[in-house]
N, C-alpha and C. Protein backbone atom coordinates (compact mmCIF):
# COMPACT_ATOMS: atom_id res chain seq x y z
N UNK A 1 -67.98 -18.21 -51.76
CA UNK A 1 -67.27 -19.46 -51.88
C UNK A 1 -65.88 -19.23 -52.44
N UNK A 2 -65.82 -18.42 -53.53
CA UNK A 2 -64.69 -17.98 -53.80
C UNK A 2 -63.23 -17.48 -53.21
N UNK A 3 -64.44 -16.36 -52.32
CA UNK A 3 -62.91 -16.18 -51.02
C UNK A 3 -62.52 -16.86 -49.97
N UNK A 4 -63.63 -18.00 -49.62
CA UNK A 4 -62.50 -18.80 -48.75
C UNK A 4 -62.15 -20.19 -49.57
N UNK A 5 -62.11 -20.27 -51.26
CA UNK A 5 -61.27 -20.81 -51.93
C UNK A 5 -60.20 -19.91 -51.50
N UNK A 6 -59.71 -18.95 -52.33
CA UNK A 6 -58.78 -18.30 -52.14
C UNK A 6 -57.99 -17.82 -50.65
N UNK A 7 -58.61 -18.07 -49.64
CA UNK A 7 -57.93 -17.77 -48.09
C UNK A 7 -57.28 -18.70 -47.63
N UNK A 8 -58.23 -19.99 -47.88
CA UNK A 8 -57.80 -21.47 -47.63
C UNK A 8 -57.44 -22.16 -49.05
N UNK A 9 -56.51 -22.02 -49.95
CA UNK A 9 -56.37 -23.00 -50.79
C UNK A 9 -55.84 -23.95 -50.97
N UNK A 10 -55.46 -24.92 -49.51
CA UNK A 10 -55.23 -25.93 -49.24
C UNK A 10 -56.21 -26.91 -48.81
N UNK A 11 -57.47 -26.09 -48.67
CA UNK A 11 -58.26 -27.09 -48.10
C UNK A 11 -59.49 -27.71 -49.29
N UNK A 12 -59.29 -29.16 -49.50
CA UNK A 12 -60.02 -29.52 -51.04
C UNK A 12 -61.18 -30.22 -50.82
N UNK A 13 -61.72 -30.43 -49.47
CA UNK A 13 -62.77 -31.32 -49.07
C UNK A 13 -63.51 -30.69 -47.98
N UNK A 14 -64.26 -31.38 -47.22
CA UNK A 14 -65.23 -30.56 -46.21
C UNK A 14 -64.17 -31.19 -44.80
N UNK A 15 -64.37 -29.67 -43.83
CA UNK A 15 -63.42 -29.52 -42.35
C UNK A 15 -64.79 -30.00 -41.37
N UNK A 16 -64.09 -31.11 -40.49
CA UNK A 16 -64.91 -31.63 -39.71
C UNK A 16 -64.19 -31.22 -38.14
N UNK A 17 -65.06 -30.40 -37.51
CA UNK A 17 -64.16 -30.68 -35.90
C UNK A 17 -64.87 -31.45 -34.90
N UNK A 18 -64.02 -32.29 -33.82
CA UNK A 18 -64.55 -33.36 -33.09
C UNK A 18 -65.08 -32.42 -31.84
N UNK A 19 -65.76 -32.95 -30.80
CA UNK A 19 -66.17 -32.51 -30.14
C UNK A 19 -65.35 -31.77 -28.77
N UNK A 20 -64.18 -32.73 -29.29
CA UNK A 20 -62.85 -32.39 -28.18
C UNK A 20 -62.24 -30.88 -29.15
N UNK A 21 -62.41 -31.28 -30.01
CA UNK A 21 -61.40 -29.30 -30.46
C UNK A 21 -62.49 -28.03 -29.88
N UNK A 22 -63.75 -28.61 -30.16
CA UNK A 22 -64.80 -27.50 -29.90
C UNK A 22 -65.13 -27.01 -28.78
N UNK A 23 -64.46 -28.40 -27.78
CA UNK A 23 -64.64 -27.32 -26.69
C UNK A 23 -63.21 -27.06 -26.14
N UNK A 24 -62.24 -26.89 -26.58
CA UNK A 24 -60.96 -26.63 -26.18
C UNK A 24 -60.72 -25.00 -25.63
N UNK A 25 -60.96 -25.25 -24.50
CA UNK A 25 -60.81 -23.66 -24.03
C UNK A 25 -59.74 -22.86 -24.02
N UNK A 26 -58.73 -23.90 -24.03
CA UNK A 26 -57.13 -22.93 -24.10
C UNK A 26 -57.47 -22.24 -25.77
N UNK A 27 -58.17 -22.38 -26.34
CA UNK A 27 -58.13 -21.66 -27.78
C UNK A 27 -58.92 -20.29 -27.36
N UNK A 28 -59.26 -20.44 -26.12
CA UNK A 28 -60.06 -18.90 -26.00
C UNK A 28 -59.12 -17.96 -25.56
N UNK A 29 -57.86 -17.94 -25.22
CA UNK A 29 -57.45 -16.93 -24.81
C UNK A 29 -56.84 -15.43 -25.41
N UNK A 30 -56.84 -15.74 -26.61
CA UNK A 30 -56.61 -14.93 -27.71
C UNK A 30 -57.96 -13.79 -27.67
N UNK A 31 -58.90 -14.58 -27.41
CA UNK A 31 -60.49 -13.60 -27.37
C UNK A 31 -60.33 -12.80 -26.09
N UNK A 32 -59.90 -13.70 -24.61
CA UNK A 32 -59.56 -12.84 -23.48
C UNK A 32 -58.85 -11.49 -23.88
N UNK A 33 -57.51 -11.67 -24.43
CA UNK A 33 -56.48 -10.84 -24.88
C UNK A 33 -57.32 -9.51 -25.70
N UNK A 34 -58.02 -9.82 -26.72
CA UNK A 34 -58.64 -8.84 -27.42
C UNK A 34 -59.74 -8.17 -26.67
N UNK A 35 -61.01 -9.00 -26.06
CA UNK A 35 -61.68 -8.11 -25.02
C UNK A 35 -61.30 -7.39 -24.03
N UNK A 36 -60.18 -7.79 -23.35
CA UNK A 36 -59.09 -6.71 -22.51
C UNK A 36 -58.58 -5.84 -23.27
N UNK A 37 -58.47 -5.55 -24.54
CA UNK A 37 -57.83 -4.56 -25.06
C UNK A 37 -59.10 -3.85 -25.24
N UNK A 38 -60.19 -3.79 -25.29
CA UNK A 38 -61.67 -3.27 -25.10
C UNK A 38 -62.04 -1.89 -24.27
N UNK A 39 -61.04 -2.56 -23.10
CA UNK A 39 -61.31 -1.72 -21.93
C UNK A 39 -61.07 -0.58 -22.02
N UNK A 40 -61.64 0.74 -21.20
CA UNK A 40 -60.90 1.91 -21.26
C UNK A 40 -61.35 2.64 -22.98
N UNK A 41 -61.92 2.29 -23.81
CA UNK A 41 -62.22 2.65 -25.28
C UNK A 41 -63.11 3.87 -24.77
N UNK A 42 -63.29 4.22 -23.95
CA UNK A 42 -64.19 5.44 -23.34
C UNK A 42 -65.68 5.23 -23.30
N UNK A 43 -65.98 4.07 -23.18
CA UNK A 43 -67.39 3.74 -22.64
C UNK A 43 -66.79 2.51 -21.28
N UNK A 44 -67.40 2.85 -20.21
CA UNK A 44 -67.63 2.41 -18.96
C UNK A 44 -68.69 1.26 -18.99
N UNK A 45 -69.51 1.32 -19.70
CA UNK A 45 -70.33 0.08 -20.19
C UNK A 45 -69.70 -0.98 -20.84
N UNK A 46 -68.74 -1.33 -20.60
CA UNK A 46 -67.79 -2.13 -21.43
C UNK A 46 -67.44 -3.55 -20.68
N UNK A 47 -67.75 -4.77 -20.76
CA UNK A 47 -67.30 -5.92 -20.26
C UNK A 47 -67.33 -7.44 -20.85
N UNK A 48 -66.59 -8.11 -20.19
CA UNK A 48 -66.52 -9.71 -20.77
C UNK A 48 -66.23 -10.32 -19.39
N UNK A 49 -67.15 -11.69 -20.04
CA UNK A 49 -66.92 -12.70 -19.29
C UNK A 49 -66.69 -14.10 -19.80
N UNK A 50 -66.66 -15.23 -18.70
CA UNK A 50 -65.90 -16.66 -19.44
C UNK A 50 -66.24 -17.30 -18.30
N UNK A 51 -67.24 -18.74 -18.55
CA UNK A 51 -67.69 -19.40 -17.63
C UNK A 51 -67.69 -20.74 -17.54
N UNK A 52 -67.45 -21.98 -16.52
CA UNK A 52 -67.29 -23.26 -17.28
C UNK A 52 -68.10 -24.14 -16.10
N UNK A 53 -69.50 -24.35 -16.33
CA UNK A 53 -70.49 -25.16 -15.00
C UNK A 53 -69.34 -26.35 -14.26
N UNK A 54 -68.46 -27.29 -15.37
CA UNK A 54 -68.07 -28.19 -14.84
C UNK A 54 -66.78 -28.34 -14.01
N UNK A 55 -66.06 -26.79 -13.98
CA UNK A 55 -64.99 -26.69 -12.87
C UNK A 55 -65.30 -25.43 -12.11
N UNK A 56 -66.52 -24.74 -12.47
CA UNK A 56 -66.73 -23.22 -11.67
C UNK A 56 -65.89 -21.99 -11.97
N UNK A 57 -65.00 -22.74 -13.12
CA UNK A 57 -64.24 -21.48 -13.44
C UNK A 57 -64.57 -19.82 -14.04
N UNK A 58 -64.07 -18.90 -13.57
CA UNK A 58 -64.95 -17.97 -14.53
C UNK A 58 -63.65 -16.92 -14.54
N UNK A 59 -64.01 -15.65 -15.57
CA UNK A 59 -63.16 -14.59 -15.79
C UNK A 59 -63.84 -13.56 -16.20
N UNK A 60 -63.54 -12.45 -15.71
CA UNK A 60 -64.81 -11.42 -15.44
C UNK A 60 -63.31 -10.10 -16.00
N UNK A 61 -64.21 -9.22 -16.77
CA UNK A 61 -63.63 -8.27 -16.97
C UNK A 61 -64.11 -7.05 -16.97
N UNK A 62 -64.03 -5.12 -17.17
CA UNK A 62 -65.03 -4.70 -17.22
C UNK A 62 -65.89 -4.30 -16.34
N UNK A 63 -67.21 -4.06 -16.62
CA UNK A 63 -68.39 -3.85 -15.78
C UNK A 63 -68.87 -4.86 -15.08
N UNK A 64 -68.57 -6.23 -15.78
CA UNK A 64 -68.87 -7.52 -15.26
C UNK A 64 -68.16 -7.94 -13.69
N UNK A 65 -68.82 -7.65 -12.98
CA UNK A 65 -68.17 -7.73 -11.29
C UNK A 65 -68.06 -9.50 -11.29
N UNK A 66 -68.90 -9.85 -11.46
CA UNK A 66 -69.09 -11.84 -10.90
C UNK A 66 -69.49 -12.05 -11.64
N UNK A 67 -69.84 -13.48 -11.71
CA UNK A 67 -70.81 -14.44 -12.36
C UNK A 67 -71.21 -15.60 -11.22
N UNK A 68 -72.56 -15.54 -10.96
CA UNK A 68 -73.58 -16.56 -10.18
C UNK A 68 -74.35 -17.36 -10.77
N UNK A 69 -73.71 -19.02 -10.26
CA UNK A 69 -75.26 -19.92 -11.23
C UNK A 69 -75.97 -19.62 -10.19
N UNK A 70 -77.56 -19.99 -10.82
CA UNK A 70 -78.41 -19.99 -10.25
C UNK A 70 -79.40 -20.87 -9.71
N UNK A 71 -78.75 -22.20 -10.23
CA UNK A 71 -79.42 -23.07 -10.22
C UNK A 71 -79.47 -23.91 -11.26
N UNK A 72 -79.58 -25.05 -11.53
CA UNK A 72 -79.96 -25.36 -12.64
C UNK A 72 -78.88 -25.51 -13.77
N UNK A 73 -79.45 -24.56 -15.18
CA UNK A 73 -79.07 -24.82 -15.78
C UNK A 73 -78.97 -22.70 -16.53
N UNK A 74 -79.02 -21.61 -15.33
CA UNK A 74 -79.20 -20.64 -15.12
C UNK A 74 -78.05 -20.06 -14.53
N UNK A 75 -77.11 -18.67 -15.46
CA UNK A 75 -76.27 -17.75 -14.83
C UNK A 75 -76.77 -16.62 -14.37
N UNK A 76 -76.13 -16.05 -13.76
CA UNK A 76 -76.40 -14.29 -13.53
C UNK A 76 -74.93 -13.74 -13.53
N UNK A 77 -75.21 -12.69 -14.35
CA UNK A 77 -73.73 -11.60 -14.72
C UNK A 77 -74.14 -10.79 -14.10
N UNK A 78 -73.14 -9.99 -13.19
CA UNK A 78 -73.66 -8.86 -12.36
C UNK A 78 -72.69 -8.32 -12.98
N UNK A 79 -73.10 -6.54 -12.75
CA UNK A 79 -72.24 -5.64 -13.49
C UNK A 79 -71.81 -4.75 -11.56
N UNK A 80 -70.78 -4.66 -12.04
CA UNK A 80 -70.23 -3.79 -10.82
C UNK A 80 -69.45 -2.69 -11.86
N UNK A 81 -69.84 -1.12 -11.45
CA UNK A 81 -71.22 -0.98 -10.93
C UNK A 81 -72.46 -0.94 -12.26
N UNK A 82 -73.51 -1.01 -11.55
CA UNK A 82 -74.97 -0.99 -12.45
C UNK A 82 -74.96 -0.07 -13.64
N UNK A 83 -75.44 -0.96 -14.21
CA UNK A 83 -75.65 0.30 -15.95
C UNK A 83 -76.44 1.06 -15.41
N UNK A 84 -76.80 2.34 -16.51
CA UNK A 84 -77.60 3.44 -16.19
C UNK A 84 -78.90 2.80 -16.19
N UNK A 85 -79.37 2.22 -17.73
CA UNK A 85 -80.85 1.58 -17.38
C UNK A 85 -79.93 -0.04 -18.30
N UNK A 86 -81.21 -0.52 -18.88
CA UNK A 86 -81.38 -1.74 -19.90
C UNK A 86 -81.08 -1.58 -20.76
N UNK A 87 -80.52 -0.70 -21.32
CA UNK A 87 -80.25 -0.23 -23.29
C UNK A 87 -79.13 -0.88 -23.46
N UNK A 88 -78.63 -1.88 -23.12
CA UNK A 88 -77.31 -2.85 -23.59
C UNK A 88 -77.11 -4.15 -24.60
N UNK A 89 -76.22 -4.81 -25.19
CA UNK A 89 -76.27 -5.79 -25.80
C UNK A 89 -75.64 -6.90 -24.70
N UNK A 90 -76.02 -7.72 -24.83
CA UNK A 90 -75.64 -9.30 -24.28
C UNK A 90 -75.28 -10.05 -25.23
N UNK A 91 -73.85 -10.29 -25.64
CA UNK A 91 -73.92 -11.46 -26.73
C UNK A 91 -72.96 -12.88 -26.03
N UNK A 92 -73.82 -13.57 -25.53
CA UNK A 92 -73.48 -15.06 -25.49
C UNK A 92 -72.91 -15.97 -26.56
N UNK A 93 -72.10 -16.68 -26.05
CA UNK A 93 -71.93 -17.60 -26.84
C UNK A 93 -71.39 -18.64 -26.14
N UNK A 94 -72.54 -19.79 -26.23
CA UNK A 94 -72.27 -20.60 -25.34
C UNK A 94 -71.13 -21.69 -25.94
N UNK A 95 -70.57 -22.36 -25.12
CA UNK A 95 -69.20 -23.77 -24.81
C UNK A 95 -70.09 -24.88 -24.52
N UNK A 96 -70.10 -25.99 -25.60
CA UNK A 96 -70.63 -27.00 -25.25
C UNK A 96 -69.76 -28.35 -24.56
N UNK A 97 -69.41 -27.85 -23.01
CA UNK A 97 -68.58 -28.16 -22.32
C UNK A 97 -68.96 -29.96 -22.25
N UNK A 98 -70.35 -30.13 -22.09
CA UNK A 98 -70.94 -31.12 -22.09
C UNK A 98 -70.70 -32.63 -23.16
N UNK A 99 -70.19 -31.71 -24.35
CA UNK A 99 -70.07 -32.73 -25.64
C UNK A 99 -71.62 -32.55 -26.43
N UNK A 100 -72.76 -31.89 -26.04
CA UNK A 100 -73.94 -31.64 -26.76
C UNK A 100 -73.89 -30.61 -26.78
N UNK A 101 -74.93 -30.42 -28.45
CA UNK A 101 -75.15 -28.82 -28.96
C UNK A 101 -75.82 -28.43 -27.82
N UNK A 102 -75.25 -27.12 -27.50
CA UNK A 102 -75.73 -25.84 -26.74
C UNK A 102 -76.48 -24.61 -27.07
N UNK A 103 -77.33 -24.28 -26.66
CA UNK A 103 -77.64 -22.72 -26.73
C UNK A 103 -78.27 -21.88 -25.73
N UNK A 104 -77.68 -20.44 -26.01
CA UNK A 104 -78.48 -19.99 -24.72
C UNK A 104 -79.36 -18.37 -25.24
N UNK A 105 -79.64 -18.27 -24.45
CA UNK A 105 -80.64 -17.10 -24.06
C UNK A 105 -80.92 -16.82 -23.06
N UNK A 106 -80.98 -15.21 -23.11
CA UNK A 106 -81.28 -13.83 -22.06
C UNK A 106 -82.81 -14.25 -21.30
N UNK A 107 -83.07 -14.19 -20.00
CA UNK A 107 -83.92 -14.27 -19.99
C UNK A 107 -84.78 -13.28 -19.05
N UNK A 108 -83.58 -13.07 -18.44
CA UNK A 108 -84.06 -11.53 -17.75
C UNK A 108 -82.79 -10.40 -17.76
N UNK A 109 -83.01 -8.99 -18.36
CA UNK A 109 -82.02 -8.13 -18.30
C UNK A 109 -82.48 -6.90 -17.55
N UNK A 110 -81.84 -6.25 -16.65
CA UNK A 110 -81.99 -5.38 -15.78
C UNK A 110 -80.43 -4.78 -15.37
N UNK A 111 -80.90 -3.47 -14.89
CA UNK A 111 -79.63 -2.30 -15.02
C UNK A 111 -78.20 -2.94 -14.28
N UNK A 112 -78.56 -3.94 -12.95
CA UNK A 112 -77.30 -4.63 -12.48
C UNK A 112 -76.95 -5.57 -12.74
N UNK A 113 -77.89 -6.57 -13.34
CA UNK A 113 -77.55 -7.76 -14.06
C UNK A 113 -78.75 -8.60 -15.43
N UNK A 114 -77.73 -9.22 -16.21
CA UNK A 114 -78.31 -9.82 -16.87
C UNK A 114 -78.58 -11.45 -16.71
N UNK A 115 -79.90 -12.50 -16.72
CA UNK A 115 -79.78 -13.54 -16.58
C UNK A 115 -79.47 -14.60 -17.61
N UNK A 116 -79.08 -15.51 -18.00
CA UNK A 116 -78.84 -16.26 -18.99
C UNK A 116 -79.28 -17.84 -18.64
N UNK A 117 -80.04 -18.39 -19.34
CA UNK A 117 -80.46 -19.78 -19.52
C UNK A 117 -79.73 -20.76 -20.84
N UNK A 118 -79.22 -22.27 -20.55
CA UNK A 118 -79.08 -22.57 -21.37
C UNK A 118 -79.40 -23.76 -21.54
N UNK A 119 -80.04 -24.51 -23.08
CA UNK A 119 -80.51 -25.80 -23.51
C UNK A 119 -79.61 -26.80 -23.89
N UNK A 120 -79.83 -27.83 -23.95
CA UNK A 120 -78.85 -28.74 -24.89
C UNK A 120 -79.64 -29.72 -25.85
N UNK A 121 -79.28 -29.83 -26.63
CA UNK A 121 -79.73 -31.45 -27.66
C UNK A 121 -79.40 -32.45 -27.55
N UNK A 122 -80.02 -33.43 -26.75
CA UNK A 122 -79.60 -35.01 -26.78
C UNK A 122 -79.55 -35.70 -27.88
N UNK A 123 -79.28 -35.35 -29.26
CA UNK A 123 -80.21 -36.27 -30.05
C UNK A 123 -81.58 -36.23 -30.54
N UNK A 124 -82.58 -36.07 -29.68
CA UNK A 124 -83.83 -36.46 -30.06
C UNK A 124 -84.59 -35.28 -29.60
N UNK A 125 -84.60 -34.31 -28.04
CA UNK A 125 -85.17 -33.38 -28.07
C UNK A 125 -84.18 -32.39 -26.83
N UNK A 126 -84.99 -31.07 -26.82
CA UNK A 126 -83.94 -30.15 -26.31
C UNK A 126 -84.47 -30.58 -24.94
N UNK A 127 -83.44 -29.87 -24.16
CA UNK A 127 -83.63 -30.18 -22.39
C UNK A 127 -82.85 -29.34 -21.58
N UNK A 128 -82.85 -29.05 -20.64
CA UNK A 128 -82.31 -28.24 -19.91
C UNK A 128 -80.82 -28.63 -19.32
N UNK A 129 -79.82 -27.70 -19.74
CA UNK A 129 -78.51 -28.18 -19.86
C UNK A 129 -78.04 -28.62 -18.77
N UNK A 130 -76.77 -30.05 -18.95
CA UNK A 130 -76.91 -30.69 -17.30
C UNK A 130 -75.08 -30.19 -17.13
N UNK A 131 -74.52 -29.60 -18.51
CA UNK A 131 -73.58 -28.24 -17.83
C UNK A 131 -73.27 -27.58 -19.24
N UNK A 132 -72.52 -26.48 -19.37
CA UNK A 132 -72.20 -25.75 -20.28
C UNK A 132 -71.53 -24.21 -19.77
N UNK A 133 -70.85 -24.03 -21.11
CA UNK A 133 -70.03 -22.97 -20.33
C UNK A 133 -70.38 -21.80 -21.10
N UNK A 134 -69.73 -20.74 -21.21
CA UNK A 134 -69.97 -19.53 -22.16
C UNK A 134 -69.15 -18.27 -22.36
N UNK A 135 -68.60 -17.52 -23.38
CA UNK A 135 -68.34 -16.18 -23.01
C UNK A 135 -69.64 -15.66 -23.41
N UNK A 136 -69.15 -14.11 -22.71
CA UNK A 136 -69.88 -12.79 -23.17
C UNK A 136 -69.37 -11.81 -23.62
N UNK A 137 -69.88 -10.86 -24.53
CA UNK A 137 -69.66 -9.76 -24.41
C UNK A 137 -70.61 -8.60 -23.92
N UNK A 138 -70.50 -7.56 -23.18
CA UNK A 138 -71.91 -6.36 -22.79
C UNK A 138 -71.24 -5.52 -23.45
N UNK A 139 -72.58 -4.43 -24.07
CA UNK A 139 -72.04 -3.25 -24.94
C UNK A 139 -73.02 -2.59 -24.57
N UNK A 140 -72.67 -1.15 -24.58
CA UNK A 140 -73.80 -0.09 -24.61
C UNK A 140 -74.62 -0.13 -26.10
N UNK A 141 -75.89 0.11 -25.90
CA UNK A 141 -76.21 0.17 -26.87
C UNK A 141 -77.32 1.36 -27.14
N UNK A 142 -77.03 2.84 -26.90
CA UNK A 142 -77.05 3.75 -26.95
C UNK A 142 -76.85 4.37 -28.32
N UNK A 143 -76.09 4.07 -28.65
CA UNK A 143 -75.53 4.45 -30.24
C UNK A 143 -76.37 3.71 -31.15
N UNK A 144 -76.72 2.51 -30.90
CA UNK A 144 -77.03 1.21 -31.71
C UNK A 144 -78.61 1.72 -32.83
């Protein structure tokens, strides 16, 4: 508590953000910028992506060849080309493009692609998201 007294010591009350800052995607590009600087670190297992159900937009970097919905409320990240096997990290983080809490999860991972599912909260119970967006990051996880 102390150090982000001291980081922020202008701020004297509790920070509320609306649903419009949270999903403000022009604030992601700073993350683009840094995962492109990723590349080339001498692992070939190296990629990012950036996805948005409600304009189809996406940005693929890396090993990450595409991104395919699948239906639903379901992506697929294909890696161009294929990892060696499954020993990788997937870290999602989903965009609650929708205006409701989001979350997602892996639900199938395999050497050319990984699948991703995601939920939302109405309020009262979870349901299968009717859009949402997400980055990624893939890492080898060999070392790990």
């Amino acid at each position: 508590k102390k150090g982000v007294k001291n980081t922020f010591p202008n701020v004297t009350g509790e920070v509320t953000a609306t649903h419009t800052q949270l999903n403000d995607v022009t604030k992601i590009s700073a993350i683009d910028t840094r995962v492109s600087d990723l590349e080339g670190v001498g692992r070939d297992e190296l990629g990012g992506a950036k996805y948005n159900s409600n304009n189809g937009s996406e940005w693929t970097s890396g090993i990450v060849g595409s991104i395919t919905p699948q239906g639903g409320s379901r992506c697929r990240i294909n890696f161009s080309p294929a990892m060696q096997d499954t020993q990788y990290v997937c870290a999602i983080t989903p965009s609650a493009v929708g205006g409701k809490p989001l979350f997602a999860y892996v639900t199938n991972q395999q050497a050319s692609y990984v699948d991703v599912d995601f939920r939302e909260f109405d309020g009262s119970t979870i349901q299968v998201a009717s859009t949402f967006g997400f980055s990624a990051l893939i890492m080898d996880a060999h070392d790990a």
